[in-house]
N, C-alpha and C. Protein backbone atom coordinates (compact mmCIF):
# COMPACT_ATOMS: atom_id res chain seq x y z
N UNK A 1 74.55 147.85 117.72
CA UNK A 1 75.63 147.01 118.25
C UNK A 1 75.33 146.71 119.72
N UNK A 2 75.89 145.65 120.28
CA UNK A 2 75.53 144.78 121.52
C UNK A 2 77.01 144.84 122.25
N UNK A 3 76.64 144.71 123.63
CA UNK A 3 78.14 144.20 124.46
C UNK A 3 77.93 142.62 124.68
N UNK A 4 78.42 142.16 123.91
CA UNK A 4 78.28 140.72 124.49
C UNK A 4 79.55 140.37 125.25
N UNK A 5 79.38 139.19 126.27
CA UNK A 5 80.71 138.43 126.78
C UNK A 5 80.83 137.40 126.24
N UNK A 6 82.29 137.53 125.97
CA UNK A 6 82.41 136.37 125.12
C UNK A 6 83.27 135.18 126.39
N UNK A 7 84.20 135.62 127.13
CA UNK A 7 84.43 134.31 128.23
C UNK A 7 84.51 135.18 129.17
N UNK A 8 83.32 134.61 130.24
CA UNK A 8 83.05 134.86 131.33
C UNK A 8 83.84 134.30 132.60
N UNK A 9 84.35 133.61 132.23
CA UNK A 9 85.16 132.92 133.29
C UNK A 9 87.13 133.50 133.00
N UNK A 10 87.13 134.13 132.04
CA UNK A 10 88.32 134.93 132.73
C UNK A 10 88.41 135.89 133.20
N UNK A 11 89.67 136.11 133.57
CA UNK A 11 90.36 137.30 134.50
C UNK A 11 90.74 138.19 133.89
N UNK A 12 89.85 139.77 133.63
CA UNK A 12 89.31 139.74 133.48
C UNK A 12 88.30 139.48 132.57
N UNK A 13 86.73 139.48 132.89
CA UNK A 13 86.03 138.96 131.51
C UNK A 13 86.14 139.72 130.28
N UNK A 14 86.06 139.23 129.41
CA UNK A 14 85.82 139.46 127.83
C UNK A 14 84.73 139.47 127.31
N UNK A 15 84.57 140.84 126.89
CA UNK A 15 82.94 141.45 126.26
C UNK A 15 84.07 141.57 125.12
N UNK A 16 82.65 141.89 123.84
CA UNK A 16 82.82 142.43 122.52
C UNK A 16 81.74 143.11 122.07
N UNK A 17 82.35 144.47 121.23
CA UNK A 17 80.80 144.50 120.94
C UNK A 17 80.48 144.54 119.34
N UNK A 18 79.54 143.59 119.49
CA UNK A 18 79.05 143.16 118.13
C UNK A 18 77.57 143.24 118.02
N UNK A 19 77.10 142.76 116.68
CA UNK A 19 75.85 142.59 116.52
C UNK A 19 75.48 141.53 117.11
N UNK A 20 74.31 141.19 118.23
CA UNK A 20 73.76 140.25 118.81
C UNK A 20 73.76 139.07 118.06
N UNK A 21 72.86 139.53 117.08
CA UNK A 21 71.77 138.47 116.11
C UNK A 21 72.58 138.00 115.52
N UNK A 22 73.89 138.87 114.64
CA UNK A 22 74.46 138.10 113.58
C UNK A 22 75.60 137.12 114.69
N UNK A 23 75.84 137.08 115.85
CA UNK A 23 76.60 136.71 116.56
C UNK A 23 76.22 135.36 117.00
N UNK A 24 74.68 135.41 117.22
CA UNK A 24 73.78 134.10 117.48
C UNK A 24 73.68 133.32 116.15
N UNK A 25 73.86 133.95 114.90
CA UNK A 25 73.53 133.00 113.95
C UNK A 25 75.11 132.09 113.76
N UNK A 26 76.17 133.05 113.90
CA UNK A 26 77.69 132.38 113.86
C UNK A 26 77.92 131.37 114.91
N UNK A 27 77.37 131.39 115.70
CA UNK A 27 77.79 130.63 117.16
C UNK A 27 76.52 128.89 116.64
N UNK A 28 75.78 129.42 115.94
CA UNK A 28 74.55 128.02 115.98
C UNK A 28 75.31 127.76 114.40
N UNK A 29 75.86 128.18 113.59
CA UNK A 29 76.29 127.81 112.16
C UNK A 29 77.20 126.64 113.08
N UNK A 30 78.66 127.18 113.79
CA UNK A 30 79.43 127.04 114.32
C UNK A 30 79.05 125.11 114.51
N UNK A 31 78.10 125.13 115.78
CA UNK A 31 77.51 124.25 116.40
C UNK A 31 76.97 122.94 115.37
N UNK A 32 76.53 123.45 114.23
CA UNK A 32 76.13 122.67 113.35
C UNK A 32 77.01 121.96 112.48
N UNK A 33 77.97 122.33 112.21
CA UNK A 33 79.09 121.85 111.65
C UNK A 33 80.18 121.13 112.42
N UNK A 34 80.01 121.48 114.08
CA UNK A 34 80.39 120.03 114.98
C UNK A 34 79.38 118.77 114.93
N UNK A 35 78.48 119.06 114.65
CA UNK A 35 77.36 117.60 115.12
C UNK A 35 78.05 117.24 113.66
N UNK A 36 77.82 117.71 112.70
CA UNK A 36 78.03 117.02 111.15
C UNK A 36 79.09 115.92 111.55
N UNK A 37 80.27 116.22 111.77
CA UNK A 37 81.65 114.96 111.98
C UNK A 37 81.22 114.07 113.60
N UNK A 38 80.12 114.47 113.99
CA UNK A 38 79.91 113.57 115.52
C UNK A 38 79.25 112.13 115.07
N UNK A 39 79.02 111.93 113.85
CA UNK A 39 78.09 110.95 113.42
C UNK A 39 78.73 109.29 114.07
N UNK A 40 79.86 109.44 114.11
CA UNK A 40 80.69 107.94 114.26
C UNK A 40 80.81 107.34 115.92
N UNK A 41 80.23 108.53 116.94
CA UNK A 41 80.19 108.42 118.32
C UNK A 41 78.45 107.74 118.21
N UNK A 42 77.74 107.84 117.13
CA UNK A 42 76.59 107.40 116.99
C UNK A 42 76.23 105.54 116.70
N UNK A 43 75.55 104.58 117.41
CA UNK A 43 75.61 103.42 117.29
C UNK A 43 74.63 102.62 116.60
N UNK A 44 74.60 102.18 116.07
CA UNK A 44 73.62 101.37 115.59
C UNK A 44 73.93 99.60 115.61
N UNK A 45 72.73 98.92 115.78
CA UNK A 45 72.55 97.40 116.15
C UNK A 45 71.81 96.62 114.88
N UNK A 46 72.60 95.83 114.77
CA UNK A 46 72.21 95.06 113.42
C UNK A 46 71.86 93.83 114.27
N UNK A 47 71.11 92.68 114.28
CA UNK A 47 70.62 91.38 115.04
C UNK A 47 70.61 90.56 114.00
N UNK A 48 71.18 89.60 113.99
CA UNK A 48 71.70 88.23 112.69
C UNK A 48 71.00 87.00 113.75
N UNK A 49 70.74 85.89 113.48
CA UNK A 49 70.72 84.41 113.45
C UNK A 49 71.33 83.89 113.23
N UNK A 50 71.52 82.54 113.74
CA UNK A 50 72.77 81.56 112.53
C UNK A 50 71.69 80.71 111.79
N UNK A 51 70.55 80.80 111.20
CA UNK A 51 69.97 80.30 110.46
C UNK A 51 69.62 81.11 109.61
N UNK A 52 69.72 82.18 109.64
CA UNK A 52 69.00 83.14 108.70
C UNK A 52 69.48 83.09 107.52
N UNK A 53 68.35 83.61 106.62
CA UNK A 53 68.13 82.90 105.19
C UNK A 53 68.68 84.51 104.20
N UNK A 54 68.92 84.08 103.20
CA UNK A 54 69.79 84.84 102.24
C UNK A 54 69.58 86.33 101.92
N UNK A 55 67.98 86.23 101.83
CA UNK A 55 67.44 87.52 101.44
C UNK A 55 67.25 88.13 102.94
N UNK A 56 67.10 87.62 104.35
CA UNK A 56 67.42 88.68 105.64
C UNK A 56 68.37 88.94 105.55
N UNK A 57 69.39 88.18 105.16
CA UNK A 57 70.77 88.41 105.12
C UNK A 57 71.39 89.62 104.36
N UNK A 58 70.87 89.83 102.90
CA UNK A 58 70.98 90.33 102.19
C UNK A 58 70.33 92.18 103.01
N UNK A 59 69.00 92.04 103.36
CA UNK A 59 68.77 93.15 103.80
C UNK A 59 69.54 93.91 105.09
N UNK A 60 69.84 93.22 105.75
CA UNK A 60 71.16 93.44 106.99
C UNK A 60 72.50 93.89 106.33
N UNK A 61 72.71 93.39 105.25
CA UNK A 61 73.89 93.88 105.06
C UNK A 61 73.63 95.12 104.39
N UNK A 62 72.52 95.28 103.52
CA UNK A 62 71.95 96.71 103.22
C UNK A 62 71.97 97.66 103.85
N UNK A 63 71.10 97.62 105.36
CA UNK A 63 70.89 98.09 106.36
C UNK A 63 72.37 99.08 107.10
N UNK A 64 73.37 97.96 107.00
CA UNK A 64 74.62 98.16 107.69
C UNK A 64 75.31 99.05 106.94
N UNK A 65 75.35 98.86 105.35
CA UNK A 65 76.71 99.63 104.62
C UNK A 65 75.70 100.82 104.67
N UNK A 66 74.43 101.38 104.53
CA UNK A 66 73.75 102.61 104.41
C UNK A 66 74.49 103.03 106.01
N UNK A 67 74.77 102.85 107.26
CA UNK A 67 74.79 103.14 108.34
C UNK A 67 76.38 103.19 108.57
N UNK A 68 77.60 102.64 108.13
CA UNK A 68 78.15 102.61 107.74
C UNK A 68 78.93 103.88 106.78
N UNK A 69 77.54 104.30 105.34
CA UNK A 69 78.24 105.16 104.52
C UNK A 69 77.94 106.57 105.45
N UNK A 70 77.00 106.46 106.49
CA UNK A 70 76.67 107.75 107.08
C UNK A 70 77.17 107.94 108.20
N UNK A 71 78.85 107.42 108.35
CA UNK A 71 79.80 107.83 109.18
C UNK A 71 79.32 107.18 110.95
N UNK A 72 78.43 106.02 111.17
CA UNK A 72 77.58 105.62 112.01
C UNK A 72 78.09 104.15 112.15
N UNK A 73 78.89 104.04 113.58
CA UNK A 73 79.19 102.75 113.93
C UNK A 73 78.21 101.56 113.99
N UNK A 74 78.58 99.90 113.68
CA UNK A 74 77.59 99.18 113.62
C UNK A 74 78.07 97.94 114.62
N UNK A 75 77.17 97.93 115.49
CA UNK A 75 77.05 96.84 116.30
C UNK A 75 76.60 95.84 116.08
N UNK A 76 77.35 94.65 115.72
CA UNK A 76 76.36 93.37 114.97
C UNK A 76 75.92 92.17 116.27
N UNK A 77 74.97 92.19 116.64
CA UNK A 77 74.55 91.05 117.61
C UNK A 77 73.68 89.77 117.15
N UNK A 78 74.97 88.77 116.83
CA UNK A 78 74.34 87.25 116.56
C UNK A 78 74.11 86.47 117.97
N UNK A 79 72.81 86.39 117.49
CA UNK A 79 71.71 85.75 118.85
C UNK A 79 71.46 84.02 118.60
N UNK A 80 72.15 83.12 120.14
CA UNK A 80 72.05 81.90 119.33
C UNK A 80 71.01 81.38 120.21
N UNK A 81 70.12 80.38 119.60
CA UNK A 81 68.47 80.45 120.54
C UNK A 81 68.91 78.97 120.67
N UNK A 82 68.25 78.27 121.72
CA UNK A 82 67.95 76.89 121.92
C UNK A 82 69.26 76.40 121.72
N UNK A 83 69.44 75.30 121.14
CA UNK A 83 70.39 74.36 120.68
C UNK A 83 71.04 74.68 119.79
N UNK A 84 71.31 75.71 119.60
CA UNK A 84 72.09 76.18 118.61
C UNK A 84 73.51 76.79 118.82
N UNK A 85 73.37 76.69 120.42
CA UNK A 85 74.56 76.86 121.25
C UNK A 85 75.37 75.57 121.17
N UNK A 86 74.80 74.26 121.08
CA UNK A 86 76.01 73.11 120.26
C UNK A 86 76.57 73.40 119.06
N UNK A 87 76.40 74.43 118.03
CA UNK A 87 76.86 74.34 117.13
C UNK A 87 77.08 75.63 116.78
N UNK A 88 77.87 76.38 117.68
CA UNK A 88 78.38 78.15 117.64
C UNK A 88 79.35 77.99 116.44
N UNK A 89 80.08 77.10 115.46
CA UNK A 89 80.43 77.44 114.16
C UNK A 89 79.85 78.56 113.34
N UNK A 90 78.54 77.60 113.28
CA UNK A 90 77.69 78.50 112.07
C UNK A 90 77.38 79.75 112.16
N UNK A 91 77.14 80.38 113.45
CA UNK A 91 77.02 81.52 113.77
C UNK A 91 78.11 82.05 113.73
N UNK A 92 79.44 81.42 113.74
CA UNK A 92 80.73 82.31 113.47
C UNK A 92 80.87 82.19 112.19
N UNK A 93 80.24 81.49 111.32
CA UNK A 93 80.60 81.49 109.46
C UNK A 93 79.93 82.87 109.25
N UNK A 94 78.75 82.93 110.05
CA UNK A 94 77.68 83.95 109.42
C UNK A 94 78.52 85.23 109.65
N UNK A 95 78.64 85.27 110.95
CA UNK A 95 79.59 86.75 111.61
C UNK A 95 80.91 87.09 110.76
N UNK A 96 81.86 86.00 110.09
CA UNK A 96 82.68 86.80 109.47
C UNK A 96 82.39 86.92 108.10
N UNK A 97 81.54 86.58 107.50
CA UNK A 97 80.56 86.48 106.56
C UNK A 97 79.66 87.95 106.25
N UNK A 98 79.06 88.12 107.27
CA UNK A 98 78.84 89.67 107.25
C UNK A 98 80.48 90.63 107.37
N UNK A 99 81.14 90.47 108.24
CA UNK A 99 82.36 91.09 108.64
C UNK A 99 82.73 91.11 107.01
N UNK A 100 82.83 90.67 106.49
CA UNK A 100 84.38 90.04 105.08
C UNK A 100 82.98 91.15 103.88
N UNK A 101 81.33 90.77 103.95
CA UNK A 101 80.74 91.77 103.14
C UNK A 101 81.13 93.34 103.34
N UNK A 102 80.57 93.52 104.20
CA UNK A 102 81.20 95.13 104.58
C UNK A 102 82.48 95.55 104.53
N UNK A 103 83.48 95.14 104.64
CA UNK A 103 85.15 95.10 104.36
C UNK A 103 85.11 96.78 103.55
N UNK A 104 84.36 96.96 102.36
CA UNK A 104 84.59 98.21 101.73
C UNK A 104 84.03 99.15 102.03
N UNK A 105 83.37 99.11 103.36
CA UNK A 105 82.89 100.48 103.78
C UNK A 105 82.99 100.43 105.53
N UNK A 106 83.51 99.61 106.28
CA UNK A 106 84.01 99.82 107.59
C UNK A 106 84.57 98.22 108.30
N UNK A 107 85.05 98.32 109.20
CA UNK A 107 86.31 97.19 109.61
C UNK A 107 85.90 96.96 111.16
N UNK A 108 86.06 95.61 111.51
CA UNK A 108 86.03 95.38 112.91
C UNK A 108 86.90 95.82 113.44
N UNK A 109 86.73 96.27 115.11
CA UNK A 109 87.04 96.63 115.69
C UNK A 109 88.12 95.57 116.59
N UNK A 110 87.54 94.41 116.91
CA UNK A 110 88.06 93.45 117.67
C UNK A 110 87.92 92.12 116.45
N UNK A 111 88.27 90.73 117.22
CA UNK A 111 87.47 89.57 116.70
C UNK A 111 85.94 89.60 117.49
N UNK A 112 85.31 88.91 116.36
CA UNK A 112 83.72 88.45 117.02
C UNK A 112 84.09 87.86 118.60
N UNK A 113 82.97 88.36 119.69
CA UNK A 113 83.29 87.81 121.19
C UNK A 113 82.24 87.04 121.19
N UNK A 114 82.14 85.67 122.05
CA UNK A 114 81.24 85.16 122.96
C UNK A 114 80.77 85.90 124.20
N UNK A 115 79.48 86.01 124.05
CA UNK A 115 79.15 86.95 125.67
C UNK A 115 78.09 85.96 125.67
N UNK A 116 77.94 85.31 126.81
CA UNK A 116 76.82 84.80 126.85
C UNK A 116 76.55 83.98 125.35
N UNK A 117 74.89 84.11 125.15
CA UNK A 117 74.40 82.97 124.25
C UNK A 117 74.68 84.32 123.00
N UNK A 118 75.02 85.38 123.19
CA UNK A 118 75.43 85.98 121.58
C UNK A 118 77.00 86.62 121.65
N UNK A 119 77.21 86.97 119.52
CA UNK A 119 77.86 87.09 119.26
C UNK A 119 78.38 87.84 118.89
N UNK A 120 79.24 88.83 119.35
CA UNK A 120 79.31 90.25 119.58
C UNK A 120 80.47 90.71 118.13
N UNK A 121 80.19 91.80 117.71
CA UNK A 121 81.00 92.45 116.94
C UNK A 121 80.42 93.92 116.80
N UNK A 122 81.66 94.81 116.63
CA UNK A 122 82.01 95.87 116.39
C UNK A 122 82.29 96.75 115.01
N UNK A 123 81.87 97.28 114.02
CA UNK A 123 82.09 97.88 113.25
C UNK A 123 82.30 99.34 113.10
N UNK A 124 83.92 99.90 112.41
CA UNK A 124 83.83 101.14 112.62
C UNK A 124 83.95 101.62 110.68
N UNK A 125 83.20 102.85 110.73
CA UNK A 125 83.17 103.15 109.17
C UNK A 125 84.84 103.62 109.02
N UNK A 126 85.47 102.97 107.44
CA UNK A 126 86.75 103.86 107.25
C UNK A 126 86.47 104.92 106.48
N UNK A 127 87.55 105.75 106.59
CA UNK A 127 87.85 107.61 105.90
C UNK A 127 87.00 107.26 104.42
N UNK A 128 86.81 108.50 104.52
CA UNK A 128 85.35 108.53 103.00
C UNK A 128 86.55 108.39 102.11
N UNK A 129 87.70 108.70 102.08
CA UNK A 129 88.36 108.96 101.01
C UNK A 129 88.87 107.40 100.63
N UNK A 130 89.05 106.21 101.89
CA UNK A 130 89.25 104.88 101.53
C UNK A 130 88.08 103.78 101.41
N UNK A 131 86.94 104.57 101.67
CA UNK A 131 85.77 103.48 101.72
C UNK A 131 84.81 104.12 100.14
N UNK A 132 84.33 102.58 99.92
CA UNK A 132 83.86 102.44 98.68
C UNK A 132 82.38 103.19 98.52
N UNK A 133 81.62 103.58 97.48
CA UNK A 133 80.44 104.34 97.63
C UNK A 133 79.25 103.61 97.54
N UNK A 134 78.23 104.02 98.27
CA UNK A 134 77.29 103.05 98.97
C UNK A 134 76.17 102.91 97.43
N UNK A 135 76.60 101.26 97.33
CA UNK A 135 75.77 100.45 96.00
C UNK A 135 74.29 100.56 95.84
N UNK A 136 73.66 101.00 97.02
CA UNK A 136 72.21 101.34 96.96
C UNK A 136 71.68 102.64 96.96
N UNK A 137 72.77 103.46 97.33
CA UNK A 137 71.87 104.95 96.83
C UNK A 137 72.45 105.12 94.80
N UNK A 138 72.90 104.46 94.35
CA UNK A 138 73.71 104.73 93.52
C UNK A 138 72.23 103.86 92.51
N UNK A 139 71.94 102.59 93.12
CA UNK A 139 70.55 102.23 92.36
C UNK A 139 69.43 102.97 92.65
N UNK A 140 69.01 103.75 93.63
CA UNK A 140 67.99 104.48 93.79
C UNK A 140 67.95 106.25 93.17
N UNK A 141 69.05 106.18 92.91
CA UNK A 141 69.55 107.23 91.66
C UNK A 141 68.65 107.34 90.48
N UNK A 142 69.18 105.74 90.18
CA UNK A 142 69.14 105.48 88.85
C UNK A 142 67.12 105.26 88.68
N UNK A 143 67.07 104.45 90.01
CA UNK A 143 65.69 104.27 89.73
C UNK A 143 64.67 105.37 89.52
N UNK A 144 65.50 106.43 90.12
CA UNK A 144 64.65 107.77 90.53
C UNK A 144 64.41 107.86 88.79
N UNK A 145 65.54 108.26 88.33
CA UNK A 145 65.83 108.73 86.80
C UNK A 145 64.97 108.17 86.10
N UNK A 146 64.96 106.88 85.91
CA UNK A 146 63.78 106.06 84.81
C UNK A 146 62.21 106.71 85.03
N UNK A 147 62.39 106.74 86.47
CA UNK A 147 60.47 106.87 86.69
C UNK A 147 60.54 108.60 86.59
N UNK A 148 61.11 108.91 86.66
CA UNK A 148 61.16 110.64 85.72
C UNK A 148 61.25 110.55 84.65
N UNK A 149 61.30 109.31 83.80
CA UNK A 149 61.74 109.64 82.53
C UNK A 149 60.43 109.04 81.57
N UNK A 150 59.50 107.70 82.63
CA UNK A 150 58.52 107.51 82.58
C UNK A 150 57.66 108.66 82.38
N UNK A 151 57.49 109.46 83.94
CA UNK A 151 56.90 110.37 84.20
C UNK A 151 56.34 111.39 82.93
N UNK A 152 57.61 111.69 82.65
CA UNK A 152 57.42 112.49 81.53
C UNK A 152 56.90 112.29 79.83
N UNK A 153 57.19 111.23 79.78
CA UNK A 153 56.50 110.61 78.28
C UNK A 153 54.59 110.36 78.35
N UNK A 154 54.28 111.11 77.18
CA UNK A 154 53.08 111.60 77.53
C UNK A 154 52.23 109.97 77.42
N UNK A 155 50.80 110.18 77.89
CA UNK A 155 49.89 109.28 78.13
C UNK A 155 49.25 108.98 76.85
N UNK A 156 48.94 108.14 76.28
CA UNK A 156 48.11 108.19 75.32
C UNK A 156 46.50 108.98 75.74
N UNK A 157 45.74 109.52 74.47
CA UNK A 157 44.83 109.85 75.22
C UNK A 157 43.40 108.82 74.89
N UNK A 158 42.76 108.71 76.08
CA UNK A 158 41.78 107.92 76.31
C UNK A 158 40.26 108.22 75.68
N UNK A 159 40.21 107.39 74.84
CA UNK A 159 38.25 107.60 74.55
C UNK A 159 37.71 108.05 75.56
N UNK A 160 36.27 109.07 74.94
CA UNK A 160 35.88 109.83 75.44
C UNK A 160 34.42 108.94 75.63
N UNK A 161 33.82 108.92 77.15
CA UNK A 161 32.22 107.95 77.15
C UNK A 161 31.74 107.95 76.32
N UNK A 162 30.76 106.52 75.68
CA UNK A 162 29.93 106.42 74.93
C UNK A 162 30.37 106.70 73.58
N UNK A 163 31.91 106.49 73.04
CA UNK A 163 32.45 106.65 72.04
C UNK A 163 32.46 105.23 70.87
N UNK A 164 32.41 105.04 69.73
CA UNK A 164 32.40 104.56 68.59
C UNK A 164 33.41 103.84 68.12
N UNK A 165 34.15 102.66 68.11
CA UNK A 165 35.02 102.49 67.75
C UNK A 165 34.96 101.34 66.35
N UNK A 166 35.83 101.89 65.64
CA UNK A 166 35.31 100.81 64.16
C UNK A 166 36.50 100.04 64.25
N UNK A 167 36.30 98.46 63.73
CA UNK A 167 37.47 97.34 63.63
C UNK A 167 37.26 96.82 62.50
N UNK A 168 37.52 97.80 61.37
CA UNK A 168 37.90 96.77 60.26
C UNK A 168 38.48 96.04 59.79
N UNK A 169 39.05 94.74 60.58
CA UNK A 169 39.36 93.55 60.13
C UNK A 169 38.35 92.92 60.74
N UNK A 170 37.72 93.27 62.01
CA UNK A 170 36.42 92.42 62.42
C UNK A 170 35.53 92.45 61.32
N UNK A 171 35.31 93.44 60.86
CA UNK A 171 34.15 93.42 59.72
C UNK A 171 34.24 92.85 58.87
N UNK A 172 35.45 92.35 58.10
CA UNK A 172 35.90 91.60 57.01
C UNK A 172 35.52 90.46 57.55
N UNK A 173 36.33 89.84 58.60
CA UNK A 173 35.68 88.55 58.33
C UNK A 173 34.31 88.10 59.44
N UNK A 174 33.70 89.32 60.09
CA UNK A 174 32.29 88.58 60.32
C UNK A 174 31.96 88.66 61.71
N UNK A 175 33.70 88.28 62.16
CA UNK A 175 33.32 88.04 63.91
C UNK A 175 32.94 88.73 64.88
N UNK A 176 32.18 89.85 63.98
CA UNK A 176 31.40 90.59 65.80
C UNK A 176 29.74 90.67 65.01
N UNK A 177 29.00 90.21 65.52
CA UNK A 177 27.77 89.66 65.19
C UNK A 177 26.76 91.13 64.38
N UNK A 178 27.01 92.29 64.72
CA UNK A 178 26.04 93.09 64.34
C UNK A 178 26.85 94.07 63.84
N UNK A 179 27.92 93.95 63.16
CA UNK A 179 28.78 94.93 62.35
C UNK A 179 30.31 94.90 63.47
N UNK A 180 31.38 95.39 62.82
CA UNK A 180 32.57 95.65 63.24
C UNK A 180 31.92 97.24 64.52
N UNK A 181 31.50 97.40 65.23
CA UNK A 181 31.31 98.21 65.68
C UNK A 181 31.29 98.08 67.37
N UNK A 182 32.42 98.76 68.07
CA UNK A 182 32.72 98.37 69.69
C UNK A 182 31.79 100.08 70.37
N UNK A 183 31.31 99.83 71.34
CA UNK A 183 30.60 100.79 72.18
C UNK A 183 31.41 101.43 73.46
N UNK A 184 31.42 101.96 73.88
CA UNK A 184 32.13 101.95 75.62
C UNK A 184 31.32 102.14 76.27
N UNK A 185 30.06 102.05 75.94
CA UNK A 185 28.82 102.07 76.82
C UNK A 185 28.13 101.18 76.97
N UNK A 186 28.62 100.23 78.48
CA UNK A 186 28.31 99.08 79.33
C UNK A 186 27.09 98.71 79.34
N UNK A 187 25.95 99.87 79.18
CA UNK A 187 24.58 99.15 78.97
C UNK A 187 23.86 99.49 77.54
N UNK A 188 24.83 99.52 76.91
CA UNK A 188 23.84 99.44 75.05
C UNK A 188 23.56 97.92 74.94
N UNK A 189 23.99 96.89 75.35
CA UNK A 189 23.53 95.59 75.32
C UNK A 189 22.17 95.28 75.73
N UNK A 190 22.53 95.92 77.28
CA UNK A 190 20.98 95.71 77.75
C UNK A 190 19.50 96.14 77.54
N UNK A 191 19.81 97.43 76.75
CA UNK A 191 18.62 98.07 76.31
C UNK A 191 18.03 97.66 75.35
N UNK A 192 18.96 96.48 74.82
CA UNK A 192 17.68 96.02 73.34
C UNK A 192 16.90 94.66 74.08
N UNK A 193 18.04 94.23 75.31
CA UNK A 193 17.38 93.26 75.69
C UNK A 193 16.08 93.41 76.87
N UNK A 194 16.23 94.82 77.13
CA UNK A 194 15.03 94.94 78.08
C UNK A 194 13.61 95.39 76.70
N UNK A 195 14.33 95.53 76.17
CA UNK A 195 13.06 96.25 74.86
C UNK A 195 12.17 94.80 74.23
N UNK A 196 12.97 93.83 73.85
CA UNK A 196 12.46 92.78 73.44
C UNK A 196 11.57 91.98 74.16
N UNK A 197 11.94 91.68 75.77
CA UNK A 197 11.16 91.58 77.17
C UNK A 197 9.88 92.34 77.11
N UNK A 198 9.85 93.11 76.95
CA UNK A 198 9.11 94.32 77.24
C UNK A 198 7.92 93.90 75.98
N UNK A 199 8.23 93.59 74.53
CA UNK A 199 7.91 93.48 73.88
C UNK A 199 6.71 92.46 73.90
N UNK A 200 7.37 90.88 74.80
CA UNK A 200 7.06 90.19 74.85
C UNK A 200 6.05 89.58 76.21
């Protein structure tokens, strides 16, 4: 057993005495199970276009609800380039467009802002118990499952070199020139033809 202090800063201090080690492992368990719920003080940046095409689109919004289901705020920054600042609509179709996709797994914070030439938004994840469950680990589940299920169904097994194979329907009617008979050995062709050369 150990004297540890447990608060040093009162009047007077507070020792205990305990086991060191098992005291250090309670205090870092402790610690670990605060970071777990800190995830939502954590930010992440999503970057949109107002031209961008269906399938970036599609992967951004992927991107977001995975970040999103992992309790992780999302910062969406639509960037408007050149001349595209005459026509800040489209970039606001796109912004509540993403906003209105995500709806089942976290909610703006504000309306979309103008700052400058981009377009600012805020996303915060809602309570696990009101937000919906994230549609892509739920396919990568599934995908896992099939290719285990692949995995496991045996291989056929493969001829062994220089093996024999007979095709009797080739033989019936004719079409392999020197009998129904297949080789797996790449140079039985050539050896009659270097023999005949040779001959000659």
């Amino acid at each position: 057993m150990d004297l540890v202090e447990v608060a040093p800063n009162a009047t007077p201090p507070v020792c205990r005495v305990v086991d060191y080690g098992k005291y250090r492992y309670e205090q870092a368990k402790k610690e670990k199970e605060t970071k777990k719920h800190q995830h939502a003080n954590r930010v992440k940046e999503i970057q949109l276009t107002a031209t961008i095409d269906d399938h970036d689109y599609g992967v951004k919004v992927s991107h977001a609800t995975g970040f999103l289901c992992e309790d992780m705020r999302v910062k969406v920054n639509l960037r408007f380039r050149g001349r595209e600042m005459a026509h800040q609509e489209f970039g606001m179709q796109v912004m509540q467009r993403f906003v209105k996709d995500l709806a089942p797994f976290g909610q703006a914070v504000e309306v979309p802002r103008l700052v400058g030439r981009n377009l600012n938004a805020m996303l915060t994840p809602l309570p696990r118990n009101k937000r919906a469950k994230n549609p892509y680990e739920q396919e990568e589940a599934q995908a896992r499952a099939t290719a285990s299920h692949i995995e496991e169904s045996p291989a056929p097994p493969a001829p062994a070199p220089n093996t024999v194979v007979d095709f009797p329907a080739a033989a019936e009617s004719g079409d392999r020139g020197q009998g129904a008979r297949f080789t797996n050995n790449p140079f039985s062709e050539l050896d009659g033809q270097i023999t005949e050369r040779s001959e000659a």
